[in-house]
PDB file of N, CA and C in Angstrom:
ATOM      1  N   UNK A   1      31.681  45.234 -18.941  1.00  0.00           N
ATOM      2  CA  UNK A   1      32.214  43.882 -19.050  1.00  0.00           C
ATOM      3  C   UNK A   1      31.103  42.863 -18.814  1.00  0.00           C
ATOM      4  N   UNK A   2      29.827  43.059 -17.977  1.00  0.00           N
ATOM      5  CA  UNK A   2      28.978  42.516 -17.474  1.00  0.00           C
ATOM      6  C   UNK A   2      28.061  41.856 -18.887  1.00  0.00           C
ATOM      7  N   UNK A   3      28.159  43.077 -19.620  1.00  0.00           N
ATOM      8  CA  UNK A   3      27.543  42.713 -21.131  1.00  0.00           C
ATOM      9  C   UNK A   3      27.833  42.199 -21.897  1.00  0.00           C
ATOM     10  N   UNK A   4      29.287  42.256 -21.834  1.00  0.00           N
ATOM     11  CA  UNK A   4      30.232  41.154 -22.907  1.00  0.00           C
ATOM     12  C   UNK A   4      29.977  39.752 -22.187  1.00  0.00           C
ATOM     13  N   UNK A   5      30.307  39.660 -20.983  1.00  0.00           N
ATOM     14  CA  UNK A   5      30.016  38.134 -20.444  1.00  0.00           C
ATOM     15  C   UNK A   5      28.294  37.631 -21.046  1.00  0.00           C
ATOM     16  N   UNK A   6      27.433  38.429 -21.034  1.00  0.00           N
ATOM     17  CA  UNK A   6      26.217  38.031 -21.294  1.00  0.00           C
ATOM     18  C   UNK A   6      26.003  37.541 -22.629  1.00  0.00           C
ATOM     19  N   UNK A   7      27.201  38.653 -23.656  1.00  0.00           N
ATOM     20  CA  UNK A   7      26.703  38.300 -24.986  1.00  0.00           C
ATOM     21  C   UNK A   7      27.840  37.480 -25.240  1.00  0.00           C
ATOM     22  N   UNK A   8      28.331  37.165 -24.828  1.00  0.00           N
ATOM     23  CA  UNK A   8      29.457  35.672 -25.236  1.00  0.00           C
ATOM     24  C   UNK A   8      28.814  34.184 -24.499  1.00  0.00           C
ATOM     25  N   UNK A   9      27.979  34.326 -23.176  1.00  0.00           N
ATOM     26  CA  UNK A   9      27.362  33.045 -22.864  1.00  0.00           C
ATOM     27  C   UNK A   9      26.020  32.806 -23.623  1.00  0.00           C
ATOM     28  N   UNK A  10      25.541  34.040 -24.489  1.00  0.00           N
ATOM     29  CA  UNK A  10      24.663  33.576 -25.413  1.00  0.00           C
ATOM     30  C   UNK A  10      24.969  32.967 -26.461  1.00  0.00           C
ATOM     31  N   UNK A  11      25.788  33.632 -26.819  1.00  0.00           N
ATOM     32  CA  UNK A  11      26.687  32.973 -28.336  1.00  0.00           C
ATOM     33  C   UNK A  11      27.038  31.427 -28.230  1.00  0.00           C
ATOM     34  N   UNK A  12      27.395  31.099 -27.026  1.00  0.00           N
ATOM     35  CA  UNK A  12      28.452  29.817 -26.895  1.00  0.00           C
ATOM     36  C   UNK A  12      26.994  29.186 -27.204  1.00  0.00           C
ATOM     37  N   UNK A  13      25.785  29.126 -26.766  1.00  0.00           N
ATOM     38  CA  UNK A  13      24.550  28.426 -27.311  1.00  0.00           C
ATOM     39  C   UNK A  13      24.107  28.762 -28.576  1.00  0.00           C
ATOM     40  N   UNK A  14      24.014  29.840 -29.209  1.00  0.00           N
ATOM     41  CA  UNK A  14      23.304  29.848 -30.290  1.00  0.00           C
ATOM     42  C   UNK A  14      22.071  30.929 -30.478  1.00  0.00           C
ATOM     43  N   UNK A  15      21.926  30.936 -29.093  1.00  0.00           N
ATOM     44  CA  UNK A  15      20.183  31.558 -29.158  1.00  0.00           C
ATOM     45  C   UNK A  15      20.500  32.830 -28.848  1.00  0.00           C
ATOM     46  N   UNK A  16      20.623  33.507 -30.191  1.00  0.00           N
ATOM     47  CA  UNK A  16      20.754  35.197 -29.697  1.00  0.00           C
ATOM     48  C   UNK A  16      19.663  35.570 -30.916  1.00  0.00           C
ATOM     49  N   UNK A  17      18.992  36.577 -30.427  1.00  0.00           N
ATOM     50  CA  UNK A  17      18.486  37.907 -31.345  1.00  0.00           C
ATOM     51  C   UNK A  17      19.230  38.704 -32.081  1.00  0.00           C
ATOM     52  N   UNK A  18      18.630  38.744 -33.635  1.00  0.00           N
ATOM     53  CA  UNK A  18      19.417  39.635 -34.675  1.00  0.00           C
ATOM     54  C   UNK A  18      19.213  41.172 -33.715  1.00  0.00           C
ATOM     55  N   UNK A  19      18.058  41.151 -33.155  1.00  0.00           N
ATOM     56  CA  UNK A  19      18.344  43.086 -32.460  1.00  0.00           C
ATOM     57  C   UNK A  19      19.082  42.928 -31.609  1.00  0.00           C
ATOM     58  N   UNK A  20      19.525  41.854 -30.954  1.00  0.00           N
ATOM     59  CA  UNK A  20      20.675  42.156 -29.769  1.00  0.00           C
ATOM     60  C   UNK A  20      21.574  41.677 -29.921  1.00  0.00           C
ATOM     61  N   UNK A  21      22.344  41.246 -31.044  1.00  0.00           N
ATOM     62  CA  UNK A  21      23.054  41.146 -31.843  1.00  0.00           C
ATOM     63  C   UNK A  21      23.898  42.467 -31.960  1.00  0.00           C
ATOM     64  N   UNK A  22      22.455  43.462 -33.245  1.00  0.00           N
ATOM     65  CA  UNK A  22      22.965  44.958 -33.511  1.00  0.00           C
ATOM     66  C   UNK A  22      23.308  45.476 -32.309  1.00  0.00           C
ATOM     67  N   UNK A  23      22.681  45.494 -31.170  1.00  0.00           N
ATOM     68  CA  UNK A  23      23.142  46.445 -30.428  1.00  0.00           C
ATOM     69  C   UNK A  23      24.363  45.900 -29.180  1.00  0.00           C
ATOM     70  N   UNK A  24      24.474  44.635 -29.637  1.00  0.00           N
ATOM     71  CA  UNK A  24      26.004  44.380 -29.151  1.00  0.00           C
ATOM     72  C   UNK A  24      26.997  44.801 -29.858  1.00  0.00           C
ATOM     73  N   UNK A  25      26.587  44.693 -30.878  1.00  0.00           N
ATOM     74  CA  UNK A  25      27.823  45.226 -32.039  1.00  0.00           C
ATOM     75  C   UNK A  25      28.330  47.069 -32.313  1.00  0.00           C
ATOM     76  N   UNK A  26      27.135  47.551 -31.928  1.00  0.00           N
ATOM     77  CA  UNK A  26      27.179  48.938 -31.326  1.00  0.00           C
ATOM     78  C   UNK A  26      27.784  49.432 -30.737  1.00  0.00           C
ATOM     79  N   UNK A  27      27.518  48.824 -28.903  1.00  0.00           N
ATOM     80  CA  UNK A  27      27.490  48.966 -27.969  1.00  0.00           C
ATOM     81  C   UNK A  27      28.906  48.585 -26.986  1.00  0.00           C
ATOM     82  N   UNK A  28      29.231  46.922 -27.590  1.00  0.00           N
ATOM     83  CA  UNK A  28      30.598  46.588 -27.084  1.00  0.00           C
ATOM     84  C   UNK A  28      31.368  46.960 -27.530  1.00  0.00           C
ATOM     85  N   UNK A  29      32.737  47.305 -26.685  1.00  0.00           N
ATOM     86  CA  UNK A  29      33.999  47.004 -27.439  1.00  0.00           C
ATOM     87  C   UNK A  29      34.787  45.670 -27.940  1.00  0.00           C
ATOM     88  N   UNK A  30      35.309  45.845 -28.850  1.00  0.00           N
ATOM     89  CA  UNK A  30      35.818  44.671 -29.301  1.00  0.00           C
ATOM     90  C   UNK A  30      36.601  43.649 -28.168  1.00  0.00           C
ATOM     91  N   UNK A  31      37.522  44.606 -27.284  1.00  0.00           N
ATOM     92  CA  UNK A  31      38.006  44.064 -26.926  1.00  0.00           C
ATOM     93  C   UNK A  31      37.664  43.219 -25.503  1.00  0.00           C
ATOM     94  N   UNK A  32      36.451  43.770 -24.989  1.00  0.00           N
ATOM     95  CA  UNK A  32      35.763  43.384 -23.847  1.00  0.00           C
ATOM     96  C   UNK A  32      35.050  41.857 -23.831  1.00  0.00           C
ATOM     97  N   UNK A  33      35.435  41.935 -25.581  1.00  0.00           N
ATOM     98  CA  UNK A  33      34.436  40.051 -26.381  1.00  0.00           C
ATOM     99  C   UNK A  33      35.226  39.489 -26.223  1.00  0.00           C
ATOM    100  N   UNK A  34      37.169  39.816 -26.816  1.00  0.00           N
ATOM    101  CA  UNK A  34      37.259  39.067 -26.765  1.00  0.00           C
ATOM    102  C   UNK A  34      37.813  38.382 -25.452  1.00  0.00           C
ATOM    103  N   UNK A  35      38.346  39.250 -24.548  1.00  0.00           N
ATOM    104  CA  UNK A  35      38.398  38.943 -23.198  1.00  0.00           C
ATOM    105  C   UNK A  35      37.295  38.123 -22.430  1.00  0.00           C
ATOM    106  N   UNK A  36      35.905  38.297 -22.694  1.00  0.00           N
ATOM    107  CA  UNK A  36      35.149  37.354 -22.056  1.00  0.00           C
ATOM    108  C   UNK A  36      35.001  36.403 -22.926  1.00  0.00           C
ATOM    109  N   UNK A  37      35.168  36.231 -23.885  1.00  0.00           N
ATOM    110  CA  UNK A  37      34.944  34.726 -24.856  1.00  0.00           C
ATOM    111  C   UNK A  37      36.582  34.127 -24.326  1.00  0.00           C
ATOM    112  N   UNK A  38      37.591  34.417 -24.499  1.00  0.00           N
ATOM    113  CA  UNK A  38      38.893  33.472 -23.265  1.00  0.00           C
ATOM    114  C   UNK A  38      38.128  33.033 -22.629  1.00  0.00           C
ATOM    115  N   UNK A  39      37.843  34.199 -21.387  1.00  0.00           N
ATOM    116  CA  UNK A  39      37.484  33.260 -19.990  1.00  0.00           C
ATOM    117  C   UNK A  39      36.649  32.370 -19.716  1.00  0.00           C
ATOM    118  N   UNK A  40      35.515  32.526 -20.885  1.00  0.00           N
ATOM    119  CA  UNK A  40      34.335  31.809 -20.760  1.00  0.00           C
ATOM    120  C   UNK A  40      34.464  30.220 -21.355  1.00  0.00           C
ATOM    121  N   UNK A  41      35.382  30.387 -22.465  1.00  0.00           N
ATOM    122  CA  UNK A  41      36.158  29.366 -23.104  1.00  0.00           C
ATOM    123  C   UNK A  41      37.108  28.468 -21.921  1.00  0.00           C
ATOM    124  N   UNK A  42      37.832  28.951 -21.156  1.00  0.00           N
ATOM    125  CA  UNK A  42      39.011  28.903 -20.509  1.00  0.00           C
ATOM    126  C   UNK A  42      37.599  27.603 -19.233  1.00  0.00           C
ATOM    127  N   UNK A  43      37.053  28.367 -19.074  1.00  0.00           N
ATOM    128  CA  UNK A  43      36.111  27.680 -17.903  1.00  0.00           C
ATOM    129  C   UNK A  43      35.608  26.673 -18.166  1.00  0.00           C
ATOM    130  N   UNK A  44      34.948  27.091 -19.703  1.00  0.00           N
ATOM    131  CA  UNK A  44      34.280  25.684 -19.968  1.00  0.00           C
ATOM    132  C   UNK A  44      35.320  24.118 -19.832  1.00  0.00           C
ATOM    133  N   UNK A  45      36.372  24.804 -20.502  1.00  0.00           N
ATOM    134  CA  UNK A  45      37.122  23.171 -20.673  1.00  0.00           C
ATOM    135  C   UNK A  45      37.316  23.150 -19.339  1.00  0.00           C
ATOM    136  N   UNK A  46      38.087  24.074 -17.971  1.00  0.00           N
ATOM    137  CA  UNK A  46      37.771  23.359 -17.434  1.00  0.00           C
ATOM    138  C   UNK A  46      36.771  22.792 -16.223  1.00  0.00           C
ATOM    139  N   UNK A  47      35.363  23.091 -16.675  1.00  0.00           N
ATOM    140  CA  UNK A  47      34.421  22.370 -16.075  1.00  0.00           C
ATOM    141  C   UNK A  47      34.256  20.652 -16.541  1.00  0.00           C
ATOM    142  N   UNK A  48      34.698  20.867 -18.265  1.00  0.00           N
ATOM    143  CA  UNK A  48      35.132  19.252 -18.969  1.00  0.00           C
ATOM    144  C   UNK A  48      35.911  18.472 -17.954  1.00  0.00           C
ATOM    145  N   UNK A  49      37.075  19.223 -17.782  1.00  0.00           N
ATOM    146  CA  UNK A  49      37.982  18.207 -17.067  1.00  0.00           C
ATOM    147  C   UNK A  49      37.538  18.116 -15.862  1.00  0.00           C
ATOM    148  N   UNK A  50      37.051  18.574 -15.376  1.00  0.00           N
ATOM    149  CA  UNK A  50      36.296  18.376 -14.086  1.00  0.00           C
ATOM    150  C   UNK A  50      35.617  17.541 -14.091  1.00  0.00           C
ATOM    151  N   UNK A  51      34.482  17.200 -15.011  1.00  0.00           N
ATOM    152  CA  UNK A  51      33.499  16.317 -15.206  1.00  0.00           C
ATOM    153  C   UNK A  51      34.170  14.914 -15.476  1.00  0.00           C
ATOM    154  N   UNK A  52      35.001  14.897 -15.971  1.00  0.00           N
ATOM    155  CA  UNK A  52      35.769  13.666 -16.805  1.00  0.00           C
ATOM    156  C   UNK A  52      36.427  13.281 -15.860  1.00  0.00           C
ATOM    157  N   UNK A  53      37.362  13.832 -14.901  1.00  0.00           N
ATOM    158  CA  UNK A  53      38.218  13.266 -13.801  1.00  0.00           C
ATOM    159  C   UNK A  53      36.741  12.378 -12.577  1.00  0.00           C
ATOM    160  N   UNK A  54      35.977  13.341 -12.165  1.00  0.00           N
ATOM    161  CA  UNK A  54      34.910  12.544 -11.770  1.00  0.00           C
ATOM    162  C   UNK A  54      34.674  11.630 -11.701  1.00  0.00           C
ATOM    163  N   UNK A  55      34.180  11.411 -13.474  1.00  0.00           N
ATOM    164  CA  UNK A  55      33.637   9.835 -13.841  1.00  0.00           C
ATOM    165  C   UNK A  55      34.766   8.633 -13.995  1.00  0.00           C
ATOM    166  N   UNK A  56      35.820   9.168 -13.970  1.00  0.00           N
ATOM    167  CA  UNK A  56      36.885   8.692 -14.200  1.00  0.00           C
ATOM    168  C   UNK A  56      37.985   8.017 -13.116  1.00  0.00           C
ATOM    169  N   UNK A  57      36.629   8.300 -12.389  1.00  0.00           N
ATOM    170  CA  UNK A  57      37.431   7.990 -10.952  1.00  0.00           C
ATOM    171  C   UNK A  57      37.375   6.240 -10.574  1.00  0.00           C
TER     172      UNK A  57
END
């Protein structure tokens, strides 16, 4: 799971390697992506709302 979190907080930027790419695609299960792309998703917004209530204060 440690690897799926790694290769989904790369993704959310952009900056991944075509070889570690292949060997995510290998290597993970499908379903371990998409479980950490939720949570990682799930967090981001809310670190947004976090940020926004802040300034918003």
């Amino acid at each position: 799971m440690k690897d799926a979190f790694k290769a989904v907080f790369w993704s959310f930027f952009g900056v991944r390697r075509k070889a570690d790419y292949e060997s995510d695609a290998k290597h993970l299960k499908p379903q371990a992506v998409i479980a950490a792309g939720v949570i990682c998703a799930v967090g981001f917004v809310l670190v947004l709302f976090g940020i926004v209530k802040l300034v918003t204060r």
